[in-house]
Protein backbone atom coordinates (compact mmCIF):
# COMPACT_ATOMS: atom_id res chain seq x y z
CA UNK A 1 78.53 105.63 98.32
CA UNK A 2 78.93 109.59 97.33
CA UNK A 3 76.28 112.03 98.86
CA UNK A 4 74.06 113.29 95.99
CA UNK A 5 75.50 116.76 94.86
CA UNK A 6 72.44 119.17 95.27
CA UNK A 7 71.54 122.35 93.41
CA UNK A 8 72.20 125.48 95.48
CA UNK A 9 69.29 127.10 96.69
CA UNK A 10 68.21 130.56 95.65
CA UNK A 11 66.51 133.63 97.34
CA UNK A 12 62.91 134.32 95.84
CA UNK A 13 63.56 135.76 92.09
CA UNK A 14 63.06 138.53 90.65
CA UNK A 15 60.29 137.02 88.47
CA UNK A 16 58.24 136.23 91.45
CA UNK A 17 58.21 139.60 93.09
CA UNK A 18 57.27 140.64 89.35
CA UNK A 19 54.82 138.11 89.67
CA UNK A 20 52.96 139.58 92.71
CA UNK A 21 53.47 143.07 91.56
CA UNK A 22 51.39 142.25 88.35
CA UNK A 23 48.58 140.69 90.30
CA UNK A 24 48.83 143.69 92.43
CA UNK A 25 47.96 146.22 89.47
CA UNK A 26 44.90 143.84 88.40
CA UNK A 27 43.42 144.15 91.64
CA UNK A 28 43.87 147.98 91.74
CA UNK A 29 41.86 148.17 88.51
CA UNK A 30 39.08 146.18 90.05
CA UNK A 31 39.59 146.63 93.93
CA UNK A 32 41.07 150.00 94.23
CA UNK A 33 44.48 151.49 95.81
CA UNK A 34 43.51 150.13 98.92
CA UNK A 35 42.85 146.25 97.92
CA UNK A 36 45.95 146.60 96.00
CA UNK A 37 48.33 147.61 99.30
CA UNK A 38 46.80 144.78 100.69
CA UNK A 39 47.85 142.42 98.39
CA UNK A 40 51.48 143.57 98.26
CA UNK A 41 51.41 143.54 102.11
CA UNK A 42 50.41 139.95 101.62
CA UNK A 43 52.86 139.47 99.07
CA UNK A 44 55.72 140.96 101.25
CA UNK A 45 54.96 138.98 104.02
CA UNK A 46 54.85 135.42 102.10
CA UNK A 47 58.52 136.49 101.11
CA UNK A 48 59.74 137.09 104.50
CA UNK A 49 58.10 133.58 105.11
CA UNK A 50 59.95 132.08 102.41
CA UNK A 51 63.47 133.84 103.40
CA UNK A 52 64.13 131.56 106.10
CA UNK A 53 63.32 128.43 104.86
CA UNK A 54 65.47 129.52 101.55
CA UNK A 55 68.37 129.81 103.30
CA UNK A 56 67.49 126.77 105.89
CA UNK A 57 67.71 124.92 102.42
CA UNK A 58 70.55 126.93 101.29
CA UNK A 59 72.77 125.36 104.08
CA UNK A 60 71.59 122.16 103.66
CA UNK A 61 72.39 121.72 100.74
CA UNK A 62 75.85 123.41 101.20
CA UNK A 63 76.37 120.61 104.13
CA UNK A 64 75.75 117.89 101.27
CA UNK A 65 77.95 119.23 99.11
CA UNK A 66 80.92 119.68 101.55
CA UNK A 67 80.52 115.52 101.97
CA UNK A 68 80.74 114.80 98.63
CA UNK A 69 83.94 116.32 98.51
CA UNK A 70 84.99 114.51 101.42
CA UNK A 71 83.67 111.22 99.87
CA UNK A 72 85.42 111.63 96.43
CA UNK A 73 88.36 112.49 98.60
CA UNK A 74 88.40 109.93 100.28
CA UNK A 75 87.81 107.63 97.38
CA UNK A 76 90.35 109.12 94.89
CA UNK A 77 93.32 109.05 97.95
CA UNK A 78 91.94 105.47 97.97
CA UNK A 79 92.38 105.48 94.03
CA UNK A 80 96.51 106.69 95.11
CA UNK A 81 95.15 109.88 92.72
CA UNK A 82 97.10 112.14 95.56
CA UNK A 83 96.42 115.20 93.05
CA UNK A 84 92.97 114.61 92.69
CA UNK A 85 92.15 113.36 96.33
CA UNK A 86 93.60 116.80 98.10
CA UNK A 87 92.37 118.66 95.71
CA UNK A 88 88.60 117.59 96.45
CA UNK A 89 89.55 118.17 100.22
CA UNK A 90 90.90 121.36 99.92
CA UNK A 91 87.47 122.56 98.21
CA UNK A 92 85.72 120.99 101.17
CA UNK A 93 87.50 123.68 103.02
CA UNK A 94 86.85 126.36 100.86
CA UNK A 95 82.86 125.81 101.00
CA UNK A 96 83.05 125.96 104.45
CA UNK A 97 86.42 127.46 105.78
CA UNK A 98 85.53 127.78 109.59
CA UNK A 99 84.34 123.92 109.60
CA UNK A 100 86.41 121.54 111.09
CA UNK A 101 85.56 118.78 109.17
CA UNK A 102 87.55 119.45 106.18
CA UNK A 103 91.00 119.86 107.81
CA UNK A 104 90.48 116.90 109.54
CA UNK A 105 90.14 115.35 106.29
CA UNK A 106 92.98 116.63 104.72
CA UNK A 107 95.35 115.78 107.68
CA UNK A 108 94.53 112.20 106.87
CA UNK A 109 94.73 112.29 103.73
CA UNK A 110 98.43 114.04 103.73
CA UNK A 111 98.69 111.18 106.45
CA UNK A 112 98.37 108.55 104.08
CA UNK A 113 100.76 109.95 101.38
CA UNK A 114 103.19 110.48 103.97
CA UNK A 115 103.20 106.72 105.00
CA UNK A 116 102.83 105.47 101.45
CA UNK A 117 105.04 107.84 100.00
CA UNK A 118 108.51 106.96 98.17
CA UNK A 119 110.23 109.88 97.06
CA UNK A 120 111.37 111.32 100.46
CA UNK A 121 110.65 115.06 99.32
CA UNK A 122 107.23 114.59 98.63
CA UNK A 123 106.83 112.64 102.61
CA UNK A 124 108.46 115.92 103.73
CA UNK A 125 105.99 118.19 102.50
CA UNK A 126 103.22 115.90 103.16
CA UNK A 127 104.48 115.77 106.79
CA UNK A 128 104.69 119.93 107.03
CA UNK A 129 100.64 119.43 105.57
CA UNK A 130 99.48 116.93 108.02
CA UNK A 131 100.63 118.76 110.96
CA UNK A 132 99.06 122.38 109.35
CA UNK A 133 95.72 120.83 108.87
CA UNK A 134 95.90 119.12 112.58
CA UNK A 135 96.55 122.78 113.86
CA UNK A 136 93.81 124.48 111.32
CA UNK A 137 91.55 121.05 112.48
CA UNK A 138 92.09 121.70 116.59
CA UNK A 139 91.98 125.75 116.22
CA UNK A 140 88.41 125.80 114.19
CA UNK A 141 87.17 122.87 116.36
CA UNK A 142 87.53 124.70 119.66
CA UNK A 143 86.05 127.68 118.29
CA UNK A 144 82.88 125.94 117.55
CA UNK A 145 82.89 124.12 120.84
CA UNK A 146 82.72 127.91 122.46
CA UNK A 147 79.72 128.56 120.20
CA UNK A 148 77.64 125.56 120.29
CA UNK A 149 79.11 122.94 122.73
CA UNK A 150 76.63 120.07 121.15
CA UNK A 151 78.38 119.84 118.24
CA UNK A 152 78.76 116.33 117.59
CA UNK A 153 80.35 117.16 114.34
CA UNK A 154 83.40 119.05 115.75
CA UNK A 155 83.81 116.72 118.64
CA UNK A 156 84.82 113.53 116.02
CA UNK A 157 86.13 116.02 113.74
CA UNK A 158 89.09 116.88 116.98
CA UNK A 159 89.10 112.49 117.32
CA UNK A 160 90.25 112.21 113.72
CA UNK A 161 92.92 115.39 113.67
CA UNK A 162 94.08 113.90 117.03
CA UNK A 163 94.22 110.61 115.73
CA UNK A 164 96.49 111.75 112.82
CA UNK A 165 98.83 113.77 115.42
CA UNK A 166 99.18 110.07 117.38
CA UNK A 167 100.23 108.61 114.37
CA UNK A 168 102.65 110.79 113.42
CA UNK A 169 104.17 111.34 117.33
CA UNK A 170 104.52 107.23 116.90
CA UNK A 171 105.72 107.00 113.70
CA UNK A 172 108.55 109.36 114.99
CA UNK A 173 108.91 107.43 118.59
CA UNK A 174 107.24 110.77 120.71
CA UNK A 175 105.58 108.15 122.77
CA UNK A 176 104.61 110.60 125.70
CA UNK A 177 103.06 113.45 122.88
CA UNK A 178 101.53 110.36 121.09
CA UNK A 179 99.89 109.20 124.67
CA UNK A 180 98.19 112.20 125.28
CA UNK A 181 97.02 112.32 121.06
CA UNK A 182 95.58 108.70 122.19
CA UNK A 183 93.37 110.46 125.00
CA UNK A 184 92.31 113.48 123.18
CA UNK A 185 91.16 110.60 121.05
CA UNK A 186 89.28 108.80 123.62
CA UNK A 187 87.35 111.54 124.83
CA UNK A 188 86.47 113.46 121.56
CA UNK A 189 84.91 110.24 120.25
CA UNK A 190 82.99 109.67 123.22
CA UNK A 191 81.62 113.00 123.48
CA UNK A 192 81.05 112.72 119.62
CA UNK A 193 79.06 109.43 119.98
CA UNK A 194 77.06 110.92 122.74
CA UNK A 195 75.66 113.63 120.51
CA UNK A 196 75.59 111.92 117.42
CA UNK A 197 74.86 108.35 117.76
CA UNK A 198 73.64 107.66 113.96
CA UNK A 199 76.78 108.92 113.03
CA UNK A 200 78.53 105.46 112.20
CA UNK A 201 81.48 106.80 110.81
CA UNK A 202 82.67 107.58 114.56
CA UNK A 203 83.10 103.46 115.22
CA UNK A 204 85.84 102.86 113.13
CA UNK A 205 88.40 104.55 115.31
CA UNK A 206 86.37 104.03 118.22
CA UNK A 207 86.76 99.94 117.11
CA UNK A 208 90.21 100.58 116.18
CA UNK A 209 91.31 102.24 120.01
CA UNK A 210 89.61 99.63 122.01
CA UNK A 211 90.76 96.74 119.57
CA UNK A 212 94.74 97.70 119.93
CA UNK A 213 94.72 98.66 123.09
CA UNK A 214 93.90 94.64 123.86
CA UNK A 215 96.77 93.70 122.15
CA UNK A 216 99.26 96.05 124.55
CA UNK A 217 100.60 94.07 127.29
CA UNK A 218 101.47 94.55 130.92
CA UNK A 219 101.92 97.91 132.26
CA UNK A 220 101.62 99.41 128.85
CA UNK A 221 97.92 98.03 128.82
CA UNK A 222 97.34 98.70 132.48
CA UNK A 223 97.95 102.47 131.99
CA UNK A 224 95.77 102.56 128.85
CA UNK A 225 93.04 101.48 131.15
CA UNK A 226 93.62 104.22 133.73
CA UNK A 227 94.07 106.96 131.21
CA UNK A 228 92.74 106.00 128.06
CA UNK A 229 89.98 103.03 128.17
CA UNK A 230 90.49 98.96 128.41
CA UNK A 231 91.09 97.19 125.38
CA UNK A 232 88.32 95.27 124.18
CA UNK A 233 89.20 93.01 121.58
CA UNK A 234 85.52 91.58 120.80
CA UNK A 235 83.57 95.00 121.12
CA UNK A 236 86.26 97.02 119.55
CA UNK A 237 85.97 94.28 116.16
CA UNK A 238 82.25 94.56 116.52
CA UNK A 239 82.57 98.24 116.29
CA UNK A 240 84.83 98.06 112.93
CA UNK A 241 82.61 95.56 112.09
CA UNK A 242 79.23 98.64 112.23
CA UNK A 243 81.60 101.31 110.68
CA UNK A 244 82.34 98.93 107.73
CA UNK A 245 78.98 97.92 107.15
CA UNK A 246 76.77 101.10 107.94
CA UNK A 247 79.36 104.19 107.29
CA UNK A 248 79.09 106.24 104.67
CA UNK A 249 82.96 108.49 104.76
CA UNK A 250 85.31 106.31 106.88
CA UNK A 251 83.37 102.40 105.44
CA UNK A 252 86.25 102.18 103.34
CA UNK A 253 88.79 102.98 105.87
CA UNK A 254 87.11 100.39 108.44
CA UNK A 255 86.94 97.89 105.59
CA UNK A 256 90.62 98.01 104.94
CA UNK A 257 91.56 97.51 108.57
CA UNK A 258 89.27 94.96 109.20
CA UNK A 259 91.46 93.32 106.27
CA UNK A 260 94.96 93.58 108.63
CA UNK A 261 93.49 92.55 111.22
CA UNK A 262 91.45 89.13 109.96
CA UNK A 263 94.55 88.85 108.19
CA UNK A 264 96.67 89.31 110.64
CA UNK A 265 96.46 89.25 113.99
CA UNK A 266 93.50 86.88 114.00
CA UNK A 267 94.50 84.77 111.38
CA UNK A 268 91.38 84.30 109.45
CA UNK A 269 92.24 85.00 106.04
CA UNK A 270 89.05 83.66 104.96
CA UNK A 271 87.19 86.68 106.76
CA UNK A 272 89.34 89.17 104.76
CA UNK A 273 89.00 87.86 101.61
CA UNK A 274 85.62 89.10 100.87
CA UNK A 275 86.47 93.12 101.96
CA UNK A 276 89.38 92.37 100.26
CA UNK A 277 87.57 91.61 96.70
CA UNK A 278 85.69 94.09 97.19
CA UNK A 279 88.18 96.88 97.79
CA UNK A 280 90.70 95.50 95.11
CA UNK A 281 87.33 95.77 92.39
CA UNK A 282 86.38 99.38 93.87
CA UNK A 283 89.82 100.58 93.74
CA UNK A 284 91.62 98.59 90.77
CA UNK A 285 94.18 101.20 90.39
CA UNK A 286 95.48 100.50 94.00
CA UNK A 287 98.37 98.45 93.83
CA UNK A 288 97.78 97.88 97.63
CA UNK A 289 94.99 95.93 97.62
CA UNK A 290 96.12 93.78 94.99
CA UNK A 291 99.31 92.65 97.29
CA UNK A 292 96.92 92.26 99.97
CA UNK A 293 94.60 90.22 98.05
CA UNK A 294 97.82 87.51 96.50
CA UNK A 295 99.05 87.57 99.92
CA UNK A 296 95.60 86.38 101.56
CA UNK A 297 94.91 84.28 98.67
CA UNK A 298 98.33 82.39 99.40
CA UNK A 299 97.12 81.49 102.68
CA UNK A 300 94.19 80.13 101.73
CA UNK A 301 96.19 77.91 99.62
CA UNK A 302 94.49 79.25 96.58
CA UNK A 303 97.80 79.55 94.32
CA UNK A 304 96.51 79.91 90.86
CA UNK A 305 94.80 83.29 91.71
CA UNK A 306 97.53 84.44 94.08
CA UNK A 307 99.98 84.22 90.53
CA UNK A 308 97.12 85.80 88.51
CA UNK A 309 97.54 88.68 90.83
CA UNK A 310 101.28 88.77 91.17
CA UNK A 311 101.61 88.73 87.64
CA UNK A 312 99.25 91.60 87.07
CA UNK A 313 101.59 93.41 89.62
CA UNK A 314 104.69 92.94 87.47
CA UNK A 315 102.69 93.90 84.16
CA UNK A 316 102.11 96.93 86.45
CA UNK A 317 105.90 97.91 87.44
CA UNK A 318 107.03 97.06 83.97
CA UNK A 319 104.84 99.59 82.45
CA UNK A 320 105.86 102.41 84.87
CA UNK A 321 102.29 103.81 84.43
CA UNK A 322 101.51 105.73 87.76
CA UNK A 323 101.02 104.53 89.86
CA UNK A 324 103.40 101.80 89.63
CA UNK A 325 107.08 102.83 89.91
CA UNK A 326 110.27 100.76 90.36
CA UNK A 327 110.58 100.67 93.90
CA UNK A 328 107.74 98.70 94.18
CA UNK A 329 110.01 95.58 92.81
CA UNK A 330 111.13 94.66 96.46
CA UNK A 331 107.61 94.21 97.44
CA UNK A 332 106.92 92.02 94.37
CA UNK A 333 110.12 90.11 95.32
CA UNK A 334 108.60 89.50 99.00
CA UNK A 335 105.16 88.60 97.13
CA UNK A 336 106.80 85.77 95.29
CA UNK A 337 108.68 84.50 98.33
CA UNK A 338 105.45 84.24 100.51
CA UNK A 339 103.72 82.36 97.54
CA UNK A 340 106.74 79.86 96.95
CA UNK A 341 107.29 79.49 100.75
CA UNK A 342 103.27 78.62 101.25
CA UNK A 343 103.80 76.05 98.36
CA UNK A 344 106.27 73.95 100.05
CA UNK A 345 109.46 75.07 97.57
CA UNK A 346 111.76 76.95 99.70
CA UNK A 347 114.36 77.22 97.26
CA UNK A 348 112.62 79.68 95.26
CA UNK A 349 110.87 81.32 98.22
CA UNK A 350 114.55 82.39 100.04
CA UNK A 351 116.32 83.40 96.53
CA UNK A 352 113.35 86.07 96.20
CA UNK A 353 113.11 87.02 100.03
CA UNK A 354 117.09 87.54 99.25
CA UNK A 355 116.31 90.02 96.43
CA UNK A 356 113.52 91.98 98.39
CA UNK A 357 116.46 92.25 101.35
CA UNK A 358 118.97 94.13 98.66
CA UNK A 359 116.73 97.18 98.51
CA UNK A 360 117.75 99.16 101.46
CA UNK A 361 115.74 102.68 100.97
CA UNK A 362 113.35 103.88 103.39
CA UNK A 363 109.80 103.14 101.78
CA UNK A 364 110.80 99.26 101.95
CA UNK A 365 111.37 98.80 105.31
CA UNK A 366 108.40 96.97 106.06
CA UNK A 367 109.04 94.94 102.83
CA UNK A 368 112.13 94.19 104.46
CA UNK A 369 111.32 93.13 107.93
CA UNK A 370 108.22 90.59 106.72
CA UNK A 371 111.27 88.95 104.08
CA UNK A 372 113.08 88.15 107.08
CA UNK A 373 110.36 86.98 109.20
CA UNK A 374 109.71 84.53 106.16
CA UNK A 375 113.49 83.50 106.05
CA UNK A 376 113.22 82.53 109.79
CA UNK A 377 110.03 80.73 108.94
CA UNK A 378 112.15 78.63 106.14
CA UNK A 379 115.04 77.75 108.24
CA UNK A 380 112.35 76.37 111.46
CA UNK A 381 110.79 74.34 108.27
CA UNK A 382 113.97 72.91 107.28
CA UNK A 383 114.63 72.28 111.29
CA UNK A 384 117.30 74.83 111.25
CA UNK A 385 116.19 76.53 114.78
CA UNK A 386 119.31 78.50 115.24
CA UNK A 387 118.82 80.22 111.80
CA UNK A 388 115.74 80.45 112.54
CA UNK A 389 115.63 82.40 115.45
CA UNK A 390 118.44 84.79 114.11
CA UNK A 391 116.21 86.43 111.60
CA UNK A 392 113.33 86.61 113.87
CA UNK A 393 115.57 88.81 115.92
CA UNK A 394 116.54 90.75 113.20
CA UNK A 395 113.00 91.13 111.92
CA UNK A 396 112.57 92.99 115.51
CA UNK A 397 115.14 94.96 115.16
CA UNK A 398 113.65 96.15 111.92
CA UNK A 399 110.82 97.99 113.69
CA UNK A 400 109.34 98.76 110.87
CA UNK A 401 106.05 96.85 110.75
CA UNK A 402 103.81 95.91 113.75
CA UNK A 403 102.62 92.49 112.37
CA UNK A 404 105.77 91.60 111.48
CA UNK A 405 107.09 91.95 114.75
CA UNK A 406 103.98 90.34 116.27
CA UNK A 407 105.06 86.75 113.86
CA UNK A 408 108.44 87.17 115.00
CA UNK A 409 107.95 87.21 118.18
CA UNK A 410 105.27 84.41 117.85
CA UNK A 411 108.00 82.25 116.45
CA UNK A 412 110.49 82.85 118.69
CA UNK A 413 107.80 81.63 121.93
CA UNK A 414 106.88 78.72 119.37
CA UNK A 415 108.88 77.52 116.04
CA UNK A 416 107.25 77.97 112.53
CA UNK A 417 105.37 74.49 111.64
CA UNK A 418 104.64 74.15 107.60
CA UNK A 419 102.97 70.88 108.23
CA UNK A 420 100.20 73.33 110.44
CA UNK A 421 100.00 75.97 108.17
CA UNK A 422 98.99 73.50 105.34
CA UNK A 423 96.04 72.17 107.32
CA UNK A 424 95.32 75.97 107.87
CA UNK A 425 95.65 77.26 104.55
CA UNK A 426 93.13 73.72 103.81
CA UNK A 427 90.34 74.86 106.16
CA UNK A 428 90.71 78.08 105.14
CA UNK A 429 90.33 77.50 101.58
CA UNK A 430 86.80 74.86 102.38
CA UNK A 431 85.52 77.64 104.38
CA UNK A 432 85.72 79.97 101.98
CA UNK A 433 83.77 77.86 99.36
């Protein structure tokens, strides 16, 4: 929900001071001189009262108006209006240049863009944006921190530029830089939640660290532990679980990655299908949610509405109205074949996981690795093990998408069973009722 844009506060008005001086030149006509210097003493002295306060109010209300910007900007990045989103961030900045807050902001937002991008000049600037704001984020943030070291505000304001600067040392395998992002992390948003407690927002990457950090393995996990903090799946979903419920400019953000993960790695698609609703009716214009929605839909065995959706997403990429653009036909492709391969007909399913595969550009890599994840999947249904197992490794190879690595790999330890999912996709679909 967007803060309420206040009216800026004034200093006391000419009028008033006109006011007083009026009453002033009564009293000298009744009082005398002297009864009249008292009264514009008096007078005086009420406005040096009110001064403070004025300007108490005055920030205030500036502080409310910097969060709506970073509300709508939120929202219209959410809304894939990249224009309009940066645009409201940037004027966050400009009401408060010296705040940290705002950079922050921006640096995820230009995150975003970057990993949702398709033309691959566009990621390039965003990428030279991301990393400006981290640097404008950290360099403002440490300067407060000199001045007032109980900041809350700054402290989670350095978690989330940090957090974008791990991302992006990931993204481009800097595993070592992208370690120490992960503890700058850590110890921003504990400091943060020390000083600032009511501020929910600070769970949702607080839930997100400790939840994938349980999911690392072996030593990888062990030195998270020593240098970072132990992966807790249940706390860390309970956490997402308060930021998506009680916070006000990162709910959205927790709500959408409580979606993966349900999803996901939990396999509870009946769990995500409510946030997912939700976001998909919030955010209509995001294509996003609407192939997240089919796709959970589809395991819930709830076909009918999985097509509705798919075939809004064609209407979509036929129109080429932004934001729908061509390359997003790949992704459709991979739609179709998760829906046809969840019904049973495998025929259909692997002639449009083979069309998604012929794309080969950058932006559909993910697109890519999940169609032959769902290849493998049809070959162990048709007992075709061999086959099977050869897409699953290339699906690996891919690297291009966590989850889909994490169902390869679970189908390599175990095969693919369609006879299991269907009594999944069943309970899921009574549960949900």
């Amino acid at each position: 929900m967007p803060f309420p844009r206040a009216e800026k506060e004034t200093e006391p008005s000419d009028d008033h001071l006109f006011f007083l001086w009026k009453k002033g030149v009564r009293s000298e006509s009744i009082m005398g001189r002297s009864a009249f210097l008292k009264i514009i003493i008096i007078g005086l002295y009420l406005g040096m009262l009110l001064l403070p306060a004025s300007r108490g109010s005055a920030a205030e209300s500036q502080k409310e108006q910097l969060k709506t910007h970073l509300q709508l900007g939120v929202e219209k990045g959410f809304h894939l209006d990249r224009k309009g989103g940066v645009a409201e961030l940037k004027q966050a900045v400009e009401l408060d240049p010296q705040n940290p807050i705002g950079y922050a902001f921006l640096a995820m937002s230009y995150l975003f863009f970057y990993e949702t991008g398709i033309e691959e000049k566009e990621k390039t600037r965003d990428e030279a944006s991301l990393l400006r704001a981290v640097a404008d984020a950290q360099s403002r943030a440490e300067k407060r921190i000199e001045k007032n070291p109980s900041d809350g505000e700054v402290y989670f304001s350095m978690a989330l530029a940090n957090m974008v600067k791990d991302r992006w040392e990931m993204v481009n395998k800097n595993y070592y830089r992208a370690f120490r992002a992960a503890q700058s992390v850590w110890n921003n948003l504990e400091k943060a939640r020390e000083l600032d407690p009511q501020n929910y927002d600070i769970y949702y990457p607080m839930g997100a660290v400790r939840y994938y950090l349980s999911r690392l393995s072996g030593i990888a996990r062990l030195t998270a532990s020593l240098f970072i903090t132990s992966g807790d799946r249940e706390n860390g979903l309970k956490e997402l679980e308060l930021a998506a419920e009680k916070g006000v400019l990162l709910k959205d953000m927790a709500q959408s990655n409580l979606i993966s993960i349900y999803n996901g790695y939990e396999n509870q698609p009946a769990r995500a299908l409510p946030l997912a609703r939700r976001l998909k009716e919030k955010y209509p214009e995001n294509y996003i949610f609407s192939f997240v929605l089919a796709d959970i839909l589809s395991a819930l065995g709830r076909f009918d509405e999985a097509f509705s959706i798919a075939a809004e997403i064609e209407k979509g990429i036929k129109s080429g109205i932004p934001p729908y653009q061509p390359e997003l036909w790949p992704r459709y492709y991979q739609l179709l074949g998760r829906l046809y391969l969840d019904l049973g007909e495998y025929e259909k399913a692997s002639e449009y996981l083979h069309l998604a595969l012929k794309d080969t550009a950058p932006y559909n890599a993910r697109v890519r690795a999940w169609a032959l994840v769902r290849l493998g999947m049809i070959h162990d249904a048709r007992k075709e093990r061999t086959l099977a197992e050869e897409y699953y490794e290339k699906a690996l190879k891919a690297g291009a998408d966590s989850l889909a690595q994490h169902a390869a790999r679970e189908y390599l330890a175990t095969p693919y069973n369609s006879e299991k999912n269907k009594v999944a996709s069943k309970k899921g679909k009574e549960s949900d009722k």
